[in-house]
C-alpha atoms as a PDB file:
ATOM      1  CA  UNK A   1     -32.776 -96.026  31.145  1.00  0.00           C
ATOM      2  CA  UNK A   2     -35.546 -94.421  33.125  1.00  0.00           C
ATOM      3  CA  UNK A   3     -34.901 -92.367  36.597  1.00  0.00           C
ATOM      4  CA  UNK A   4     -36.511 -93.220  39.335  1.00  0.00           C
ATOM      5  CA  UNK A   5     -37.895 -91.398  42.549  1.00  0.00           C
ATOM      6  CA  UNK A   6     -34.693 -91.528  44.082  1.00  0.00           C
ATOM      7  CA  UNK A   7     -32.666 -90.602  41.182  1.00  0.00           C
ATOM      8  CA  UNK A   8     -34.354 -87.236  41.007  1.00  0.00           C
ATOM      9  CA  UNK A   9     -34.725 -86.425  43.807  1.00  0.00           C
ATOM     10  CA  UNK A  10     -30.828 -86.622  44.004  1.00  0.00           C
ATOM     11  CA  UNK A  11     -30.520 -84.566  40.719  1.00  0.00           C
ATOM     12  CA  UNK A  12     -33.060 -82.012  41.893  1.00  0.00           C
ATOM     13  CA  UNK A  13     -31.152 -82.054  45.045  1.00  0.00           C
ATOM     14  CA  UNK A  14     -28.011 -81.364  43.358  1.00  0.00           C
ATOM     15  CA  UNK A  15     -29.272 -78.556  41.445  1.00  0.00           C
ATOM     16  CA  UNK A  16     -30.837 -76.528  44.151  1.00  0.00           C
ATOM     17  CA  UNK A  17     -27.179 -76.893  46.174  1.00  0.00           C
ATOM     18  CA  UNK A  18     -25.415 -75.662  43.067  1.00  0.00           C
ATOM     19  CA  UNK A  19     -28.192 -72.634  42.869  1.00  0.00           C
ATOM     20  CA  UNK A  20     -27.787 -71.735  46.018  1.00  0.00           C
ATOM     21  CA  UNK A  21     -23.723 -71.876  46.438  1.00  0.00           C
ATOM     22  CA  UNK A  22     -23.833 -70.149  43.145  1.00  0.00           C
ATOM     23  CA  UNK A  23     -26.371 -67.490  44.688  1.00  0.00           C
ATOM     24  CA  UNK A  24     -24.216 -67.072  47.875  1.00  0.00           C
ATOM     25  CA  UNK A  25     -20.770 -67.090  45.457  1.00  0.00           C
ATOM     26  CA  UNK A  26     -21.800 -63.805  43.821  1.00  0.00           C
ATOM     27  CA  UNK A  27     -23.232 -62.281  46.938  1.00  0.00           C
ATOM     28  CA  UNK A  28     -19.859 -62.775  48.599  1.00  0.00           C
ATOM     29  CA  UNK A  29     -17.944 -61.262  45.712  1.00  0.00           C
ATOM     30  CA  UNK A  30     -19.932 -58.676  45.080  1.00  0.00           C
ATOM     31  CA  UNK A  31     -20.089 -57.356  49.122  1.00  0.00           C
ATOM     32  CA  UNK A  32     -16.419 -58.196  49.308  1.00  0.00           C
ATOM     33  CA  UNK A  33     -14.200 -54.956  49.862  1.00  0.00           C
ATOM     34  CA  UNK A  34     -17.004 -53.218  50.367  1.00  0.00           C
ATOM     35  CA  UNK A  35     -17.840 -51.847  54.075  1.00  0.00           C
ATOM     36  CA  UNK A  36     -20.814 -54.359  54.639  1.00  0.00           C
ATOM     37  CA  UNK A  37     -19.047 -57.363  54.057  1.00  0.00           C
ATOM     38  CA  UNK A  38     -17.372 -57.480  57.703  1.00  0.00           C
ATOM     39  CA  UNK A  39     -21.041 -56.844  58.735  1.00  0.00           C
ATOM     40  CA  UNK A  40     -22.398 -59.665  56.285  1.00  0.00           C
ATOM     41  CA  UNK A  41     -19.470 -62.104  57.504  1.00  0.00           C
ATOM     42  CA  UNK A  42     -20.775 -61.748  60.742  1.00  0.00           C
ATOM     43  CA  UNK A  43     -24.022 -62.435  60.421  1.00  0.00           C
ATOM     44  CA  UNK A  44     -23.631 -65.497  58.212  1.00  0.00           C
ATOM     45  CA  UNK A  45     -21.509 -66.611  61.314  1.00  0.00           C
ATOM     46  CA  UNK A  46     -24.139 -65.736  63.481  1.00  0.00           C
ATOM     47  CA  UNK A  47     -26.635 -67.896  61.418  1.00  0.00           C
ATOM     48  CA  UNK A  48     -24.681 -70.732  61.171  1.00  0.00           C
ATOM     49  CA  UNK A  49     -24.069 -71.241  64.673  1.00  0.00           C
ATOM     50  CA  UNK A  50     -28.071 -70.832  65.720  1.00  0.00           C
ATOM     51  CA  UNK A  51     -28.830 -73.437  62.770  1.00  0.00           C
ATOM     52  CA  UNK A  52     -26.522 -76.024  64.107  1.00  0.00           C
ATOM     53  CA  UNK A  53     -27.470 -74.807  68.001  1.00  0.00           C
ATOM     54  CA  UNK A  54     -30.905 -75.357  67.008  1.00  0.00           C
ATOM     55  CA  UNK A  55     -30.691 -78.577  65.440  1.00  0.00           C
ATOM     56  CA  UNK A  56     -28.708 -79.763  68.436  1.00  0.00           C
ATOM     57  CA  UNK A  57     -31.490 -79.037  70.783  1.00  0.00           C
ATOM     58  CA  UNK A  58     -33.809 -80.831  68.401  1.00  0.00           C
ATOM     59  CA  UNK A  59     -31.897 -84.289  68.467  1.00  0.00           C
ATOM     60  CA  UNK A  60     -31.149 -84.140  72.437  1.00  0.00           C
ATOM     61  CA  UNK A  61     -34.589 -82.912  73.669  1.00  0.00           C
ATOM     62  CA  UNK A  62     -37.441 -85.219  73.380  1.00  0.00           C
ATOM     63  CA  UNK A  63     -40.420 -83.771  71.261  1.00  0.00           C
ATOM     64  CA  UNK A  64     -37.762 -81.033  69.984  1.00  0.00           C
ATOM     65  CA  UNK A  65     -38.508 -77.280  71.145  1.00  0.00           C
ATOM     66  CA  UNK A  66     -41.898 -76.201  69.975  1.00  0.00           C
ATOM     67  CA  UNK A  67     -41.691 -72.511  71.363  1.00  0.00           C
ATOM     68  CA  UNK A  68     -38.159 -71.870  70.253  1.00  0.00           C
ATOM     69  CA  UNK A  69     -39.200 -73.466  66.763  1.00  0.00           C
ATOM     70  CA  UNK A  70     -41.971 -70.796  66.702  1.00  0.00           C
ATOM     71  CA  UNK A  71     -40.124 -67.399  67.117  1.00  0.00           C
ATOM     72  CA  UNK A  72     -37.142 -68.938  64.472  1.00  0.00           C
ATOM     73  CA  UNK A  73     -40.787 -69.180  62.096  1.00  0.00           C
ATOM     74  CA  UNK A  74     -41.758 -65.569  62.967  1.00  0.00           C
ATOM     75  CA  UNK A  75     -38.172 -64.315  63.139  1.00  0.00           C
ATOM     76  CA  UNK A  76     -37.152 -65.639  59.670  1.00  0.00           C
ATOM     77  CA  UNK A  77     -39.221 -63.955  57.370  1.00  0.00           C
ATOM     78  CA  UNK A  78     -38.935 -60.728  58.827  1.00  0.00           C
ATOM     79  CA  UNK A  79     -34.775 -61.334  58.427  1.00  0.00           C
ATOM     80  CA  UNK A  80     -34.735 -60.509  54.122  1.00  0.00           C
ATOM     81  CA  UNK A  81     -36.384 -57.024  55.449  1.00  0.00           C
ATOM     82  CA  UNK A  82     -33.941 -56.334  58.108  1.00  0.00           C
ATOM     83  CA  UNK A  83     -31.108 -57.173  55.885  1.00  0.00           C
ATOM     84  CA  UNK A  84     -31.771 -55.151  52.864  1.00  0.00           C
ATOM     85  CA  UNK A  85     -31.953 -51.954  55.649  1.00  0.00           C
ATOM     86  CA  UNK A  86     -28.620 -53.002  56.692  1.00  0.00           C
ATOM     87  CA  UNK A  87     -27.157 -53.626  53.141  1.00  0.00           C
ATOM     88  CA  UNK A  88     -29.084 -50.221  51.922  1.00  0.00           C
ATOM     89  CA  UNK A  89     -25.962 -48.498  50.341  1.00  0.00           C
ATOM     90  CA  UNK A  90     -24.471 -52.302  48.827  1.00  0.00           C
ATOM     91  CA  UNK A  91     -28.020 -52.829  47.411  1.00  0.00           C
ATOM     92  CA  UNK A  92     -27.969 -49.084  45.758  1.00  0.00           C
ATOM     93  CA  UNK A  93     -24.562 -49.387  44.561  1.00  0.00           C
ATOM     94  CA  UNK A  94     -25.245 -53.247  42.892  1.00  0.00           C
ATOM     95  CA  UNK A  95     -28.530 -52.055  41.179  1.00  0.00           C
ATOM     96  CA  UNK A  96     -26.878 -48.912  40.082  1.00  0.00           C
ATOM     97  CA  UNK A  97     -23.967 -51.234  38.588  1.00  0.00           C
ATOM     98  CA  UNK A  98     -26.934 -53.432  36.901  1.00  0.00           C
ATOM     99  CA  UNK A  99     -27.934 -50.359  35.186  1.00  0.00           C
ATOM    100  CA  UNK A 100     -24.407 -49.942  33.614  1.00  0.00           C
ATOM    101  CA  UNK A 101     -24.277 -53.438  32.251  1.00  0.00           C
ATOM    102  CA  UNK A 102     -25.982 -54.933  29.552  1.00  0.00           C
ATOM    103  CA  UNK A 103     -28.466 -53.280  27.476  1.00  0.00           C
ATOM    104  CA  UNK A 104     -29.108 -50.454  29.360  1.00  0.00           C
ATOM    105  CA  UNK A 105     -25.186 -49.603  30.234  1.00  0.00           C
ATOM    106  CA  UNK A 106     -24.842 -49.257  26.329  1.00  0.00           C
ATOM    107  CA  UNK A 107     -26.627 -45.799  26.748  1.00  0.00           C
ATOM    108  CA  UNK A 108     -25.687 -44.882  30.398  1.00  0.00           C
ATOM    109  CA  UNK A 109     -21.704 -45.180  28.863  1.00  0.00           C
ATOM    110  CA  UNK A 110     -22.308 -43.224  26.020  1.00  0.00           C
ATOM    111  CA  UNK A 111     -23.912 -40.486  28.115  1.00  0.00           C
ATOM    112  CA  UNK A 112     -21.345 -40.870  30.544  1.00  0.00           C
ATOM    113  CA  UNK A 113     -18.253 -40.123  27.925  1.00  0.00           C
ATOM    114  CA  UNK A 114     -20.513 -37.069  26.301  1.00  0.00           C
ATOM    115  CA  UNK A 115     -20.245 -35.559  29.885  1.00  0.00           C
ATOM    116  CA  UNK A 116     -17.039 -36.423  30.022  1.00  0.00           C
ATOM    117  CA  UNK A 117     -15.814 -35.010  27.124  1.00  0.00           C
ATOM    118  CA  UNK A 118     -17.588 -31.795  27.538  1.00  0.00           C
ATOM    119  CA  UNK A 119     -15.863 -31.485  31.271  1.00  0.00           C
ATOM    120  CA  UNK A 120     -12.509 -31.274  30.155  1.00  0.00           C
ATOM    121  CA  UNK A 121     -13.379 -30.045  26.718  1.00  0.00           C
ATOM    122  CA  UNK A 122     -14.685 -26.398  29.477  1.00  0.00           C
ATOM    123  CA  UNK A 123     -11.497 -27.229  31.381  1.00  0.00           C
ATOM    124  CA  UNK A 124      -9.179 -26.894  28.849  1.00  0.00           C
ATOM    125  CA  UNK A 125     -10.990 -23.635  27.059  1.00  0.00           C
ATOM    126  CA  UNK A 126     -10.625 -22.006  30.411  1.00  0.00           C
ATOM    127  CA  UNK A 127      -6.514 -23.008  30.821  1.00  0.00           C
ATOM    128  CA  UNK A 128      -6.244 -21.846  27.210  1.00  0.00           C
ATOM    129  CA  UNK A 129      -7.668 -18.400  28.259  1.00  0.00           C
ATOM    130  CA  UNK A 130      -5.125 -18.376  31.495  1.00  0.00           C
ATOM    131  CA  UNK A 131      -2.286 -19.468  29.848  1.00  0.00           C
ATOM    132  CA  UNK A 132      -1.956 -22.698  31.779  1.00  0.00           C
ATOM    133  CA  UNK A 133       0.061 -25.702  29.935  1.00  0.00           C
ATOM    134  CA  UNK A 134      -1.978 -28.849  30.458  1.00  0.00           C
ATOM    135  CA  UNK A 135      -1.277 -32.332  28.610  1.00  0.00           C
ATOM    136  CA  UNK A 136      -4.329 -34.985  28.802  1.00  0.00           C
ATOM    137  CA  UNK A 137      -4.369 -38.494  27.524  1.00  0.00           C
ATOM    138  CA  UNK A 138      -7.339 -40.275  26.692  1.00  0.00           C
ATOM    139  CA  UNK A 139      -6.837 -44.088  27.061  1.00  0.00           C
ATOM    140  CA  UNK A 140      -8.813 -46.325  24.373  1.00  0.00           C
ATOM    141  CA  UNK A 141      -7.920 -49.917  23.280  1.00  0.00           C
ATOM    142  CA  UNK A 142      -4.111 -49.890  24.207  1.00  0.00           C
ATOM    143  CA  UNK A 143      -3.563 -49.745  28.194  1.00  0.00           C
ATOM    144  CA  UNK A 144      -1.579 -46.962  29.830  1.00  0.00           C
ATOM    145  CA  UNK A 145      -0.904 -48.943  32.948  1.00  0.00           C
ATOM    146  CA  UNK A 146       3.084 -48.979  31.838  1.00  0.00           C
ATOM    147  CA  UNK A 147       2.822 -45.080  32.205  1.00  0.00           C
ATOM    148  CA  UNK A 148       1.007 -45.069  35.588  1.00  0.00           C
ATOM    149  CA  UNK A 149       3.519 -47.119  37.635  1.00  0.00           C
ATOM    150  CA  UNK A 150       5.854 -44.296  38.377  1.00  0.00           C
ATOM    151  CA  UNK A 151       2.960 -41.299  38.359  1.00  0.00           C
ATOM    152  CA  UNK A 152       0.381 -40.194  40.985  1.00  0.00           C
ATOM    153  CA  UNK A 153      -2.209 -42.563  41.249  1.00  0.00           C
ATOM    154  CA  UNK A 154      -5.811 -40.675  41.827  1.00  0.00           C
ATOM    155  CA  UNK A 155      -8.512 -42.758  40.757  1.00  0.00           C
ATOM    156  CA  UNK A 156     -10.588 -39.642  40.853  1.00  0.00           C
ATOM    157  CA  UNK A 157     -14.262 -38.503  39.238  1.00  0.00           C
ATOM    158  CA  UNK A 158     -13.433 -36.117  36.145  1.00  0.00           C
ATOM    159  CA  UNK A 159     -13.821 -32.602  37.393  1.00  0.00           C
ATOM    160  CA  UNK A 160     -12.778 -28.946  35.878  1.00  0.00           C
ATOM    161  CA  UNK A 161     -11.788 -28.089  39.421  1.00  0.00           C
ATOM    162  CA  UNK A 162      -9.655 -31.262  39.531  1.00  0.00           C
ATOM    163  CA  UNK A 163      -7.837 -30.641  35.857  1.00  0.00           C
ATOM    164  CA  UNK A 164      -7.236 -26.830  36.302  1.00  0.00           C
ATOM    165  CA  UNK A 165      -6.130 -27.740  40.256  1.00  0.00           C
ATOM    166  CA  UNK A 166      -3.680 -30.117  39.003  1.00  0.00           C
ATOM    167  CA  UNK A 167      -1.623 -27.773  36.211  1.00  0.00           C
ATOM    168  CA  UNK A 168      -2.399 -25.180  38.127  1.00  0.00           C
ATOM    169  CA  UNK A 169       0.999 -23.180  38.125  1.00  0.00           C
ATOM    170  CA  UNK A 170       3.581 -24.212  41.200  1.00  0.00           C
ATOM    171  CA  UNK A 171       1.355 -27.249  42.121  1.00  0.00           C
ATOM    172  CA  UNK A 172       2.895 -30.616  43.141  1.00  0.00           C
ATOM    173  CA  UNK A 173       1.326 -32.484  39.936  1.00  0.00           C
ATOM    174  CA  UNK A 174       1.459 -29.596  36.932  1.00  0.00           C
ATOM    175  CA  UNK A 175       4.322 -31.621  35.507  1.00  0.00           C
ATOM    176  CA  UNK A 176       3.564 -34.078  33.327  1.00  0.00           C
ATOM    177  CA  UNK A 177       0.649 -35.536  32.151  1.00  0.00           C
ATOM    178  CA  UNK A 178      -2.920 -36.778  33.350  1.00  0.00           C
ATOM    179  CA  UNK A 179      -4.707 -40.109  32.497  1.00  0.00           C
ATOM    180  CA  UNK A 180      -8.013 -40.457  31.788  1.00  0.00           C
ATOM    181  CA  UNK A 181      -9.879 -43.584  31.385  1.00  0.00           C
ATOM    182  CA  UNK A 182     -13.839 -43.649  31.088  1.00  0.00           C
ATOM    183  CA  UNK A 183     -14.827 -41.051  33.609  1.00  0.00           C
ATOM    184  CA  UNK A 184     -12.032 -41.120  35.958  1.00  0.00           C
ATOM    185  CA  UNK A 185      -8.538 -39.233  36.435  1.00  0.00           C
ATOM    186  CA  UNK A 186      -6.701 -42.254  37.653  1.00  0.00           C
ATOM    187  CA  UNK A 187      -3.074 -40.752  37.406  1.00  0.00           C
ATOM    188  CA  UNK A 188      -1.394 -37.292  37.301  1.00  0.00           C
ATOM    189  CA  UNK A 189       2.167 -36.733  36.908  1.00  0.00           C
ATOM    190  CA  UNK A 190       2.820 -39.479  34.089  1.00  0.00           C
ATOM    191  CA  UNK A 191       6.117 -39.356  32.127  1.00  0.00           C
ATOM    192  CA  UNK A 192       5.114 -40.119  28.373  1.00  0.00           C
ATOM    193  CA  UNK A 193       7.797 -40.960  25.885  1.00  0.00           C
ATOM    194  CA  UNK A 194       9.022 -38.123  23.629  1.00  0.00           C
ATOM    195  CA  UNK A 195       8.261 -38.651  19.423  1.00  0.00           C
ATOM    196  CA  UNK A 196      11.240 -39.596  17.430  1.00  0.00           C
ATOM    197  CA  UNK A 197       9.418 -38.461  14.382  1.00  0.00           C
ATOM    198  CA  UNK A 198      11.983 -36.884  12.691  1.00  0.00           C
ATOM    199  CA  UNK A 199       9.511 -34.167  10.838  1.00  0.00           C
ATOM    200  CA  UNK A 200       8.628 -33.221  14.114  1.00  0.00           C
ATOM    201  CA  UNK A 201      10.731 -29.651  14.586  1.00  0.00           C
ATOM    202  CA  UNK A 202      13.247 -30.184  17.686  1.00  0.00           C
ATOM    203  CA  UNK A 203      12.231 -26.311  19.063  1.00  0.00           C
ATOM    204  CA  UNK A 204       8.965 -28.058  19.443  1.00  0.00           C
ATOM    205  CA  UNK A 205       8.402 -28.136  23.392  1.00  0.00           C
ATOM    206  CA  UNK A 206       8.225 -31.030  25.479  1.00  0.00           C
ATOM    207  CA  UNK A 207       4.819 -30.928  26.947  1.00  0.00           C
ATOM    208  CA  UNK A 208       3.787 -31.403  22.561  1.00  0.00           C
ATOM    209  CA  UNK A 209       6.513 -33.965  21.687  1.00  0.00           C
ATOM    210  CA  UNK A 210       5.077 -36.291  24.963  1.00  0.00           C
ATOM    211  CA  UNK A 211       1.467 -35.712  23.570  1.00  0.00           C
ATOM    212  CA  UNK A 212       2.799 -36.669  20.303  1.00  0.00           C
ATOM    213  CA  UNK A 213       5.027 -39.423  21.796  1.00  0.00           C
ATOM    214  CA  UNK A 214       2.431 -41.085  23.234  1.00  0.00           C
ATOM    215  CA  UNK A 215       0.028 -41.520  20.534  1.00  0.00           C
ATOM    216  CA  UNK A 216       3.205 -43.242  18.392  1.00  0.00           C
ATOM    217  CA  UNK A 217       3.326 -45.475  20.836  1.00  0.00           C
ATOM    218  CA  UNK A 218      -0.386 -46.363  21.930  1.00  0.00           C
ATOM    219  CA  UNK A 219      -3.936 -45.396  20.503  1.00  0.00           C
ATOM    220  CA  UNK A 220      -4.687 -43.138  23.315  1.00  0.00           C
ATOM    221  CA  UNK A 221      -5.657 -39.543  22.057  1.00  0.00           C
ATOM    222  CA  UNK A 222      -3.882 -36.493  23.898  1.00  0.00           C
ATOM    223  CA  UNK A 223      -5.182 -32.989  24.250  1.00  0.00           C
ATOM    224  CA  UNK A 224      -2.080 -30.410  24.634  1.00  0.00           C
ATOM    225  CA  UNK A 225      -2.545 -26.791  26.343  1.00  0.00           C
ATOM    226  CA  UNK A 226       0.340 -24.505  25.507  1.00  0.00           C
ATOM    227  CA  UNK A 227       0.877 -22.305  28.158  1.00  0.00           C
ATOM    228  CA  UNK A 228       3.156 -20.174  25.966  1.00  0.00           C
ATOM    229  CA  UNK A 229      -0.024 -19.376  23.326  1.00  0.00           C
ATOM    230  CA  UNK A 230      -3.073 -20.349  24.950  1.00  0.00           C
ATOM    231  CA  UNK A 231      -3.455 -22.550  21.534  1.00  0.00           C
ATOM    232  CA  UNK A 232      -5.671 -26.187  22.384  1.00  0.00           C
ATOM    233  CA  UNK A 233      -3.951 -29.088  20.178  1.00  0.00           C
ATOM    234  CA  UNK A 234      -5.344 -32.805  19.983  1.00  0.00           C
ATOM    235  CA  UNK A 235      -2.659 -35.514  18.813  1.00  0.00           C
ATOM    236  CA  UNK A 236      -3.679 -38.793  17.551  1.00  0.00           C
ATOM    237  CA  UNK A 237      -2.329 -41.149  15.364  1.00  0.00           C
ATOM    238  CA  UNK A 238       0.985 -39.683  15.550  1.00  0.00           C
ATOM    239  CA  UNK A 239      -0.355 -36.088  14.204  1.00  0.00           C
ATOM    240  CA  UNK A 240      -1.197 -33.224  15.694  1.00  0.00           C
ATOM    241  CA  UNK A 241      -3.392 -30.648  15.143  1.00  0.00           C
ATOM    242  CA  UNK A 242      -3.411 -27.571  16.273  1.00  0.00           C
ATOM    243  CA  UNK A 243      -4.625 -24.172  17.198  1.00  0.00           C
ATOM    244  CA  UNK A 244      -8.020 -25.931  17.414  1.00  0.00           C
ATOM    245  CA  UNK A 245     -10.869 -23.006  17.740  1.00  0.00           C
ATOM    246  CA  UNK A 246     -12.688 -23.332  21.725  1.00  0.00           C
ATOM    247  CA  UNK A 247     -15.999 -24.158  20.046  1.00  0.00           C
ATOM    248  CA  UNK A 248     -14.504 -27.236  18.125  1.00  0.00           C
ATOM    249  CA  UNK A 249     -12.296 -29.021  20.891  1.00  0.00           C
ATOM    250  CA  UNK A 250     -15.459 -31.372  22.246  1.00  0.00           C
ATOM    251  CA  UNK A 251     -16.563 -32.058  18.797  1.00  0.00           C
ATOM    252  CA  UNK A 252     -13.043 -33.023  17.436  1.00  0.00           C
ATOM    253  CA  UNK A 253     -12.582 -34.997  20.708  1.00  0.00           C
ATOM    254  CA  UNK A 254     -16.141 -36.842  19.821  1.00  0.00           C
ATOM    255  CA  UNK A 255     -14.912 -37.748  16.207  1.00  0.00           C
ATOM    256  CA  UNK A 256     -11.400 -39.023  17.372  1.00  0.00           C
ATOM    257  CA  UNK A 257     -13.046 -41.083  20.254  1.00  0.00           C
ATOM    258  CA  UNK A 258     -15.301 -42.986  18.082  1.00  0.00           C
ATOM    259  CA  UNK A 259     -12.360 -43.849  15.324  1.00  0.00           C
ATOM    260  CA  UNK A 260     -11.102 -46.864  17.799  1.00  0.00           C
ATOM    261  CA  UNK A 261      -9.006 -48.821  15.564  1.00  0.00           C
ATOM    262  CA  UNK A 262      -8.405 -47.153  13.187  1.00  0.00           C
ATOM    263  CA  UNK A 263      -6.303 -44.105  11.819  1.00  0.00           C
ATOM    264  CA  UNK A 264      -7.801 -41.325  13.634  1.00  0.00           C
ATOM    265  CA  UNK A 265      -8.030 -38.090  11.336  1.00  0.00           C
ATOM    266  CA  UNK A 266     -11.176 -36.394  11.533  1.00  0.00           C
ATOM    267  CA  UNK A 267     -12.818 -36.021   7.978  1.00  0.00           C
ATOM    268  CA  UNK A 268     -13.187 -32.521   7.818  1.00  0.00           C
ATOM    269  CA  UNK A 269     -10.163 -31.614   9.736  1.00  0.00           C
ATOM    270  CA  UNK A 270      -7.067 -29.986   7.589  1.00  0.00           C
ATOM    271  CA  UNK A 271      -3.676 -31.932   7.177  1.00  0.00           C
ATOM    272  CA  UNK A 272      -1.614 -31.113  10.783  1.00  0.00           C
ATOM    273  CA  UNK A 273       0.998 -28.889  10.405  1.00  0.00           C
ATOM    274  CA  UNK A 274       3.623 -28.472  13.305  1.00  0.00           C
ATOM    275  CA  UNK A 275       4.738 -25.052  14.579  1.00  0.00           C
ATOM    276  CA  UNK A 276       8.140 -23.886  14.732  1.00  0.00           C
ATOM    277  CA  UNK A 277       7.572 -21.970  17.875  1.00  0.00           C
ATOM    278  CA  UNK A 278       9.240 -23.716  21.262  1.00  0.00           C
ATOM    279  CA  UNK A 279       7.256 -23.989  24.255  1.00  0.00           C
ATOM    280  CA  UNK A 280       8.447 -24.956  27.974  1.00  0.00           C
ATOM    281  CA  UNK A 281       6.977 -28.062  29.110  1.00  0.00           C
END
């Protein structure tokens, strides 16, 4: 049956109302928490109340209101300028997040975990030079929230300063473990369950038998500092490896990062072996 004038119109109609709530849906939701969207609330208040102002002047005056008609024409227009000033930082920070998405974020998060990778991978050379114990897990595919409710939430960009401030010796966070998801710190402090593997030697310390707990447990990767040695260890799977040489620790980190899913053992790495020696956690 054909549609007739009336019947699109209506559908037309109905599609440019669903465009436009659609439109102002995802405007909302992105400005929301964000400091412009008391600003943006506002204004769409504002708006509202000079549209329906102005169409109740043009019902009760007779031949409507030519002049004020005029500036709203002039005023309009100029509005999209004034509002992208105002919205400056919320425009910068959704085009940035455009970037990350999609096609383009495919590159932008691979560059993004090279950086971060090398950060602590200079981090934890220089704590293995002082001495400093420092335990890192790297979440992949498994979450870690379970491990973050009772720890220091931080939600911080990845930082040497931030790492070596954190097990720095006597501070309020060196005990325990840090999280590290994407490019962020987002918890220090966190209690990670102790291996129960059996071949692992009890004079083992606990900062090594968390690193190794955790990977039993999850498919997060940990990176252990002894403070007793200096020695760098990586755990994964379950195994550790150890005494890893300062020029190998970001490329061991890049092999074990991309073997999500799956048993990660590097190809050219040796079998782990577990030292005998204790350490303090």
């Amino acid at each position: 049956m054909p549609f007739d004038l009336a019947s699109i119109i209506t559908m037309r109609t109905a599609i440019e109302v669903l465009v436009l709530w659609i439109a102002v849906y995802a405007i909302l939701r992105f400005m929301r928490g964000t400091r412009g969207f008391g600003l943006l609330r506002g204004l769409t208040s504002f708006g509202v109340i000079t549209f329906l102002l102005y169409q109740g002047l043009q019902l009760m005056i007779d031949g409507g209101t030519p002049v004020l008609a005029k500036i709203l024409t002039e005023i309009v227009p100029s509005l999209v300028l004034i509002l992208f000033i105002l919205f400056q930082p919320e425009t910068r920070q959704g085009l940035a997040r455009v970037g990350r998405s999609g096609i383009l974020g495919i590159f932008t998060r691979k560059r993004s975990q090279e950086e971060t990778l090398h950060t602590i991978s200079e981090a934890a050379m220089r704590m293995s030079r002082e001495r400093v114990g420092a335990l890192i897990a790297f979440e992949r595919g498994v979450s870690l929230a379970p491990f973050r409710e009772s720890a220091v939430r931080l939600e911080a960009n990845i930082s040497s300063i931030l790492l070596e401030t954190i097990f720095f010796p006597g501070s309020p966070l060196h005990d325990g473990g840090v999280i590290v998801q994407s490019d962020k710190v987002v918890a220090a402090s966190c209690i990670f369950p102790l291996t129960t593997n059996p071949d692992v030697q009890r004079r083992m310390g606990t900062r090594h038998r968390a690193g190794i707990g955790l990977t039993d447990e999850t498919d997060a990767i940990t990176l252990i500092v002894s403070e007793e040695t200096g020695n760098v260890s990586i755990a994964s799977s379950g195994r550790l490896y150890e005494a890893i040489p300062h020029k190998e620790i970001e490329d061991r980190l890049r092999a074990l990062m991309r073997e999500t899913g799956q048993k990660a053992a590097p190809a050219e790495s040796p079998e782990p072996k577990v030292s005998a020696k204790g350490e303090s956690a």
